[in-house]
N, C-alpha and C. Protein backbone atom coordinates (compact mmCIF):
# COMPACT_ATOMS: atom_id res chain seq x y z
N UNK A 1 -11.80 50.64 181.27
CA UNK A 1 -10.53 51.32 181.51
C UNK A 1 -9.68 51.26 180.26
N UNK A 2 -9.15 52.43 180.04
CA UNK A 2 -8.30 52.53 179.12
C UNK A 2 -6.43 51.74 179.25
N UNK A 3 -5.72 51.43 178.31
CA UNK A 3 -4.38 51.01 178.77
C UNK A 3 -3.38 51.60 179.72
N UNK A 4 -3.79 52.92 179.40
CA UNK A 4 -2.42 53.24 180.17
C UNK A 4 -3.35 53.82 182.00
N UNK A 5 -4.50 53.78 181.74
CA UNK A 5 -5.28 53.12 183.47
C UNK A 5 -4.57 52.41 183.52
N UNK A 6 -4.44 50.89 183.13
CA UNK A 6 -4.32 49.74 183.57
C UNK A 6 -2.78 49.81 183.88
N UNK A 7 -1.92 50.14 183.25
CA UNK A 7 -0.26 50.18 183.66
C UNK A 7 -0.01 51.27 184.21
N UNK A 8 -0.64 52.54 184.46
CA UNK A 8 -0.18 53.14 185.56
C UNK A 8 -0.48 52.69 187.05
N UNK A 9 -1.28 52.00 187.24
CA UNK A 9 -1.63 51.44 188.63
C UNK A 9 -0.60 50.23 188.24
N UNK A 10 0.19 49.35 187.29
CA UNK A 10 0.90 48.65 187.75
C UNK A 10 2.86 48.95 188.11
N UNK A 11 2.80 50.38 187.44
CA UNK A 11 3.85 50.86 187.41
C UNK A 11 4.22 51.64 188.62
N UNK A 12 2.84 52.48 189.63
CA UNK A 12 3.18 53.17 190.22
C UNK A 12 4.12 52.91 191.35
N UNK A 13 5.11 54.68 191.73
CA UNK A 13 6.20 54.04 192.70
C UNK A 13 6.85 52.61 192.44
N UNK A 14 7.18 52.15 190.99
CA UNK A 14 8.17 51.52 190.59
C UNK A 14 9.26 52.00 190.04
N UNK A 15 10.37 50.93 190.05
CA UNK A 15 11.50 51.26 189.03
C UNK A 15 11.18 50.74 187.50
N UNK A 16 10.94 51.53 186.44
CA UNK A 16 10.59 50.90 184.98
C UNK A 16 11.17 51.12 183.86
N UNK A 17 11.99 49.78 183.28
CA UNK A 17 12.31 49.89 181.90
C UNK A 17 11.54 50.18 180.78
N UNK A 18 11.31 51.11 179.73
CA UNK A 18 10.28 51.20 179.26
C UNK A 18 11.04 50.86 177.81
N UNK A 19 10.60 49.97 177.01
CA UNK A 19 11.22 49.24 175.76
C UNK A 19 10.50 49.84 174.68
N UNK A 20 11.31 50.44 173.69
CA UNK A 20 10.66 51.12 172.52
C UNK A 20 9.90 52.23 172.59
N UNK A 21 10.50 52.94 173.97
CA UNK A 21 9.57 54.14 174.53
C UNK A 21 9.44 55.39 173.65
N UNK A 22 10.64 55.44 172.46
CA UNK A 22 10.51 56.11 171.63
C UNK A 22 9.27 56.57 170.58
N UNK A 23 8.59 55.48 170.44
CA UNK A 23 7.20 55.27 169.45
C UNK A 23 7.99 55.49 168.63
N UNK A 24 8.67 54.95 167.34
CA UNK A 24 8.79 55.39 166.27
C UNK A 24 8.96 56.75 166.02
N UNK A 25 9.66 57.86 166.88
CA UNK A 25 9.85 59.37 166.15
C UNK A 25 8.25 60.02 166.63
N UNK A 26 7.27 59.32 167.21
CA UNK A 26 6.00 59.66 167.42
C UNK A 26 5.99 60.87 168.81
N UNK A 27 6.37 60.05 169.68
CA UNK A 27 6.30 60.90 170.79
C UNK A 27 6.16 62.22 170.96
N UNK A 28 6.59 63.16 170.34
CA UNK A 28 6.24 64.45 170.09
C UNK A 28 4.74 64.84 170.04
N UNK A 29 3.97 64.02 169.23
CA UNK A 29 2.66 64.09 168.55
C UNK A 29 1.60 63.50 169.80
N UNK A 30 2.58 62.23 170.37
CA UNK A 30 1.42 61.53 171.33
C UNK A 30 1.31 62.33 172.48
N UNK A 31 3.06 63.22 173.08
CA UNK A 31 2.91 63.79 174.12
C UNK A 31 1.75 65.22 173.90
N UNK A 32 2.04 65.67 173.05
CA UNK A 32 0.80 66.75 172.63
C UNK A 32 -0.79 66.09 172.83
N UNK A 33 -0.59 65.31 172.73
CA UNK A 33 -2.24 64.79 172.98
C UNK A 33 -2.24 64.37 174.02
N UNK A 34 -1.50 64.32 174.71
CA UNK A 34 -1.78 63.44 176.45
C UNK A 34 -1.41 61.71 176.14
N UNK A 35 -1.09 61.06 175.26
CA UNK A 35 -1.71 59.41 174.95
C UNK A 35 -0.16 59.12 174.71
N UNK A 36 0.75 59.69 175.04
CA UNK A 36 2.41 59.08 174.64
C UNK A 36 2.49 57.84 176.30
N UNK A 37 3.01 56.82 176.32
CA UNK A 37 2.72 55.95 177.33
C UNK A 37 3.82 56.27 178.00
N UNK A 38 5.18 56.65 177.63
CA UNK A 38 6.23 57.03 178.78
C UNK A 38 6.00 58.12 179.18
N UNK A 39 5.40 59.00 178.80
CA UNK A 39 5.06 59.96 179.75
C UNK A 39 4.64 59.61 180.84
N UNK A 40 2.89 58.98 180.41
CA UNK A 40 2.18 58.70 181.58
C UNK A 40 2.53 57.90 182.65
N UNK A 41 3.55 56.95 181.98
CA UNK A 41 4.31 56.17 183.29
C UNK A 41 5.41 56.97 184.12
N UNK A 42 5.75 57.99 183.46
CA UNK A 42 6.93 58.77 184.45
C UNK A 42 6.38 59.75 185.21
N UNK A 43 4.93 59.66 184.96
CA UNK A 43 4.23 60.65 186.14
C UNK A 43 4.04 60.42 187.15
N UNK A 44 4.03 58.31 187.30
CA UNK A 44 3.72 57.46 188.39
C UNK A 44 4.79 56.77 188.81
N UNK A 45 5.62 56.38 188.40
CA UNK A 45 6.68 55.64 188.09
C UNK A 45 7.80 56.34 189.13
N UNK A 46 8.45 55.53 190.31
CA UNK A 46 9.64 56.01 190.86
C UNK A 46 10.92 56.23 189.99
N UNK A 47 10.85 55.63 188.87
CA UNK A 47 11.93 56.12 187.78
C UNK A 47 11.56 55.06 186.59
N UNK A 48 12.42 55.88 185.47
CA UNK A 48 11.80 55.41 184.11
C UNK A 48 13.17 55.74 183.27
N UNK A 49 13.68 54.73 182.83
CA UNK A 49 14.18 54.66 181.72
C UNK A 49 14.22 53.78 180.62
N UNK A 50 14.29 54.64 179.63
CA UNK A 50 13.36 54.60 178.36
C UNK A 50 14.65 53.93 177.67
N UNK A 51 14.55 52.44 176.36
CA UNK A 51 15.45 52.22 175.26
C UNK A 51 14.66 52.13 173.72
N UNK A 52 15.38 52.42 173.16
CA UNK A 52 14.88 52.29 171.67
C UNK A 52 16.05 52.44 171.09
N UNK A 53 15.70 51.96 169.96
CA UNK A 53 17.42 51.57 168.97
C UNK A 53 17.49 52.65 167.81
N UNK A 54 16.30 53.47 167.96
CA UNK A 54 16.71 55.04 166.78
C UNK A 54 17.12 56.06 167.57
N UNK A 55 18.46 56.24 167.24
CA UNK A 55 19.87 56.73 167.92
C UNK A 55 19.45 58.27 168.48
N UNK A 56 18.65 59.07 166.83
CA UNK A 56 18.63 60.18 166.97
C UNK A 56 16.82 60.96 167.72
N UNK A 57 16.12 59.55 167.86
CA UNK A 57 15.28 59.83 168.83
C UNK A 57 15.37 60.03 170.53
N UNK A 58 16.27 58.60 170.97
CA UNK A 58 17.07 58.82 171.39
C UNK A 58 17.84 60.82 172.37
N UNK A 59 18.34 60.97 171.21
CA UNK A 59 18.48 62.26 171.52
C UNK A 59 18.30 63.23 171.88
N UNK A 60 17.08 63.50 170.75
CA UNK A 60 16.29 64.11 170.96
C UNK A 60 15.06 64.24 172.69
N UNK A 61 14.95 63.09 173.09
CA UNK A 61 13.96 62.61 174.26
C UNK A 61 15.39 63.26 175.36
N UNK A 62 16.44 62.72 175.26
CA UNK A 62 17.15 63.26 176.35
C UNK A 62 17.64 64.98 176.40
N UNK A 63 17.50 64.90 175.50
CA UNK A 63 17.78 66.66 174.99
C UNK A 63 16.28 67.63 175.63
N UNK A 64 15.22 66.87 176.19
CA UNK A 64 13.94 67.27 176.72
C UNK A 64 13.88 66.69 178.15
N UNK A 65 14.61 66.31 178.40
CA UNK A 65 15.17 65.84 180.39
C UNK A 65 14.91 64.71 180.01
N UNK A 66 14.25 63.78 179.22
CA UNK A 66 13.96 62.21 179.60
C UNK A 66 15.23 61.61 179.81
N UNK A 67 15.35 59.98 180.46
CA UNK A 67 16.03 59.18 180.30
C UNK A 67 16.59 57.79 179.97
N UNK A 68 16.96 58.12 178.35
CA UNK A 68 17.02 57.17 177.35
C UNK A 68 18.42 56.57 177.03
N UNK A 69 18.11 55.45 176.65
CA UNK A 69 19.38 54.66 176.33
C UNK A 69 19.10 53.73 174.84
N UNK A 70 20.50 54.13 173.96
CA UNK A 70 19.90 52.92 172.60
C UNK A 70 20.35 52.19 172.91
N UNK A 71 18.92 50.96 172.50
CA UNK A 71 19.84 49.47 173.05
C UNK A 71 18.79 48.70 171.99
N UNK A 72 19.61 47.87 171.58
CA UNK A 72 18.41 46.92 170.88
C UNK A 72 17.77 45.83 171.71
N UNK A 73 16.38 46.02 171.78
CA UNK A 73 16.01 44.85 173.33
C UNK A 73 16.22 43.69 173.10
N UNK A 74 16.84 43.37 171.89
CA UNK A 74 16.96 41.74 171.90
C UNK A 74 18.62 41.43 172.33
N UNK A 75 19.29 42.25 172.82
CA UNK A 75 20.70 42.22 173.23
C UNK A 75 21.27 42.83 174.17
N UNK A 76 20.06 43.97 174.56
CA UNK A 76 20.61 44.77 175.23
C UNK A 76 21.23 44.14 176.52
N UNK A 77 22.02 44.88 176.92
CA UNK A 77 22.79 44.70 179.06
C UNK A 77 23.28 46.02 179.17
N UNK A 78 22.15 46.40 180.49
CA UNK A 78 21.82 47.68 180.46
C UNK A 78 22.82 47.59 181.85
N UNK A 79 23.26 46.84 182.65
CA UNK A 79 23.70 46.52 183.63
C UNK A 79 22.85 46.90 185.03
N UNK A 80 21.58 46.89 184.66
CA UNK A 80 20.92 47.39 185.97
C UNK A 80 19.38 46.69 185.52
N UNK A 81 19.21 47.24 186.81
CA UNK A 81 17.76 45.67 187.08
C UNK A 81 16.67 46.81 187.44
N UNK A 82 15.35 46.39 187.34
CA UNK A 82 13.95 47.31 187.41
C UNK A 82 12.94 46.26 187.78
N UNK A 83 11.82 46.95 188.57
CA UNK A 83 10.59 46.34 189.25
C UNK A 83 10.04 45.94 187.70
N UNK A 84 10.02 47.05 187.04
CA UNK A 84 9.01 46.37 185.52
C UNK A 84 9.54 46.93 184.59
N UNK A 85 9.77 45.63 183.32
CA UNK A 85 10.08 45.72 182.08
C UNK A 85 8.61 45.94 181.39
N UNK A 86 8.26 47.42 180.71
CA UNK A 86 7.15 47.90 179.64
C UNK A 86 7.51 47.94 178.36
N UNK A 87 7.00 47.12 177.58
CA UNK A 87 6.68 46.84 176.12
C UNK A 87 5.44 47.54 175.80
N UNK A 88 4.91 48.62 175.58
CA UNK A 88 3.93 49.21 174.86
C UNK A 88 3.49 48.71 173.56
N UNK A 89 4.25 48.99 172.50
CA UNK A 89 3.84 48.53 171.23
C UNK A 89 4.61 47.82 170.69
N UNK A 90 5.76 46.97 170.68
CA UNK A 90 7.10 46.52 170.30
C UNK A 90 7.02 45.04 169.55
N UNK A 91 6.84 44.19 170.86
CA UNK A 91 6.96 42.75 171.01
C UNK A 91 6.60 42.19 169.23
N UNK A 92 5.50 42.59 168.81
CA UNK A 92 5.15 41.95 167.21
C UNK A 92 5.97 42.83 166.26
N UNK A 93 6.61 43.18 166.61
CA UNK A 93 7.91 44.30 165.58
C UNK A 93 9.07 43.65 165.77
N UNK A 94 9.60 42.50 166.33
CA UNK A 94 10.80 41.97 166.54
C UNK A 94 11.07 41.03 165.44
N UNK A 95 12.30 40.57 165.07
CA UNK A 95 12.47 39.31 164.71
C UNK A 95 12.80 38.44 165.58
N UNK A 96 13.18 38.84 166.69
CA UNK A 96 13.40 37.19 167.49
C UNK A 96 12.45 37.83 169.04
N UNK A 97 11.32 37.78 169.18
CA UNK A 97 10.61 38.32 170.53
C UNK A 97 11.28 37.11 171.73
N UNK A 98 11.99 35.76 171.46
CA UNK A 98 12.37 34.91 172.42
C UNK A 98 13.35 35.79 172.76
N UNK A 99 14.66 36.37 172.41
CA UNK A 99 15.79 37.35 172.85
C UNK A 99 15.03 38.22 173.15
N UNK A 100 14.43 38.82 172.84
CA UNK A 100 13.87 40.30 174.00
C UNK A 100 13.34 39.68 175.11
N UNK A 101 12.75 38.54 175.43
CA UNK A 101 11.33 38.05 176.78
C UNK A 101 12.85 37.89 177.63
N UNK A 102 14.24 37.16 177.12
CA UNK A 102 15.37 36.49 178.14
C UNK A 102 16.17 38.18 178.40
N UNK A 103 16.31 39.03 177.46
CA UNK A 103 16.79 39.92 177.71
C UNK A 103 15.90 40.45 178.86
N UNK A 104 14.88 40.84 178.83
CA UNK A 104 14.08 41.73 179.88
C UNK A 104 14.17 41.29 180.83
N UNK A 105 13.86 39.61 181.26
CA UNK A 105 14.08 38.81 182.29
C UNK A 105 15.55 38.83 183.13
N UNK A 106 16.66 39.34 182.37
CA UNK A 106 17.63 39.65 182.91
C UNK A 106 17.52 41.06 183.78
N UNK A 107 16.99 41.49 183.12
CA UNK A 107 16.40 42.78 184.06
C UNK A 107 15.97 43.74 184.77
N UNK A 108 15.37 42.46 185.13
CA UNK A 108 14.51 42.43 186.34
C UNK A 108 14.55 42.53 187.53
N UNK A 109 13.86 42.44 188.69
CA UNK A 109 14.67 42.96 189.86
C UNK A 109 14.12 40.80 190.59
N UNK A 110 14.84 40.97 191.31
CA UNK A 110 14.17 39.31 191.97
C UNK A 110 12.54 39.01 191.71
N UNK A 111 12.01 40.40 192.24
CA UNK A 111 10.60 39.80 192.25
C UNK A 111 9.75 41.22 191.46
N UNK A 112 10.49 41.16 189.83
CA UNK A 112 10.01 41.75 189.30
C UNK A 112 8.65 41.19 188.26
């Protein structure tokens, strides 16, 4: 099974934060190929919103119906809670991955 097999059966009919859903400005390129991961989770997913901290990607994703918020995950308070926090590619791109694991954990829903 491929990855995003494996997290769409854990996402489905959830509520999901999706962290760094932006890809780097990529998304354009991945959604053209089928392989962008917030897509595939918002196909399954009872709702999906997407953060990344490049403002004008960002934009752009909401300017195409998605729903995105900039937040840097190591600070963010999004003021709302989700079944699952998704890190796709992120976590080894941080400088402090301990503030993003307590941030997400805030996040969460009780028995997320």
């Amino acid at each position: 099974m491929d990855r995003l097999h494996i997290i769409r059966r854990c996402v489905t009919g959830r509520t999901v934060l999706d962290c760094g859903g932006a890809d780097h400005y990529c998304f354009g390129h991945k959604l053209s190929r089928g392989v962008w991961l917030h897509a595939g989770v918002r196909a399954v997913a009872k709702s999906v919103v997407g953060v990344d901290i490049l403002r004008d990607a960002v934009e752009q994703l909401n300017a195409a119906g998605y729903d995105f918020r900039v937040a840097d995950v190591e600070r963010m308070d999004l003021s709302e809670r989700f079944d699952v926090v998704l890190t796709g590619d992120l976590i080894e791109h941080l400088a402090n991955p301990g503030a993003f694991l307590q941030c997400a954990k805030r996040h969460l829903n009780r028995r997320g």
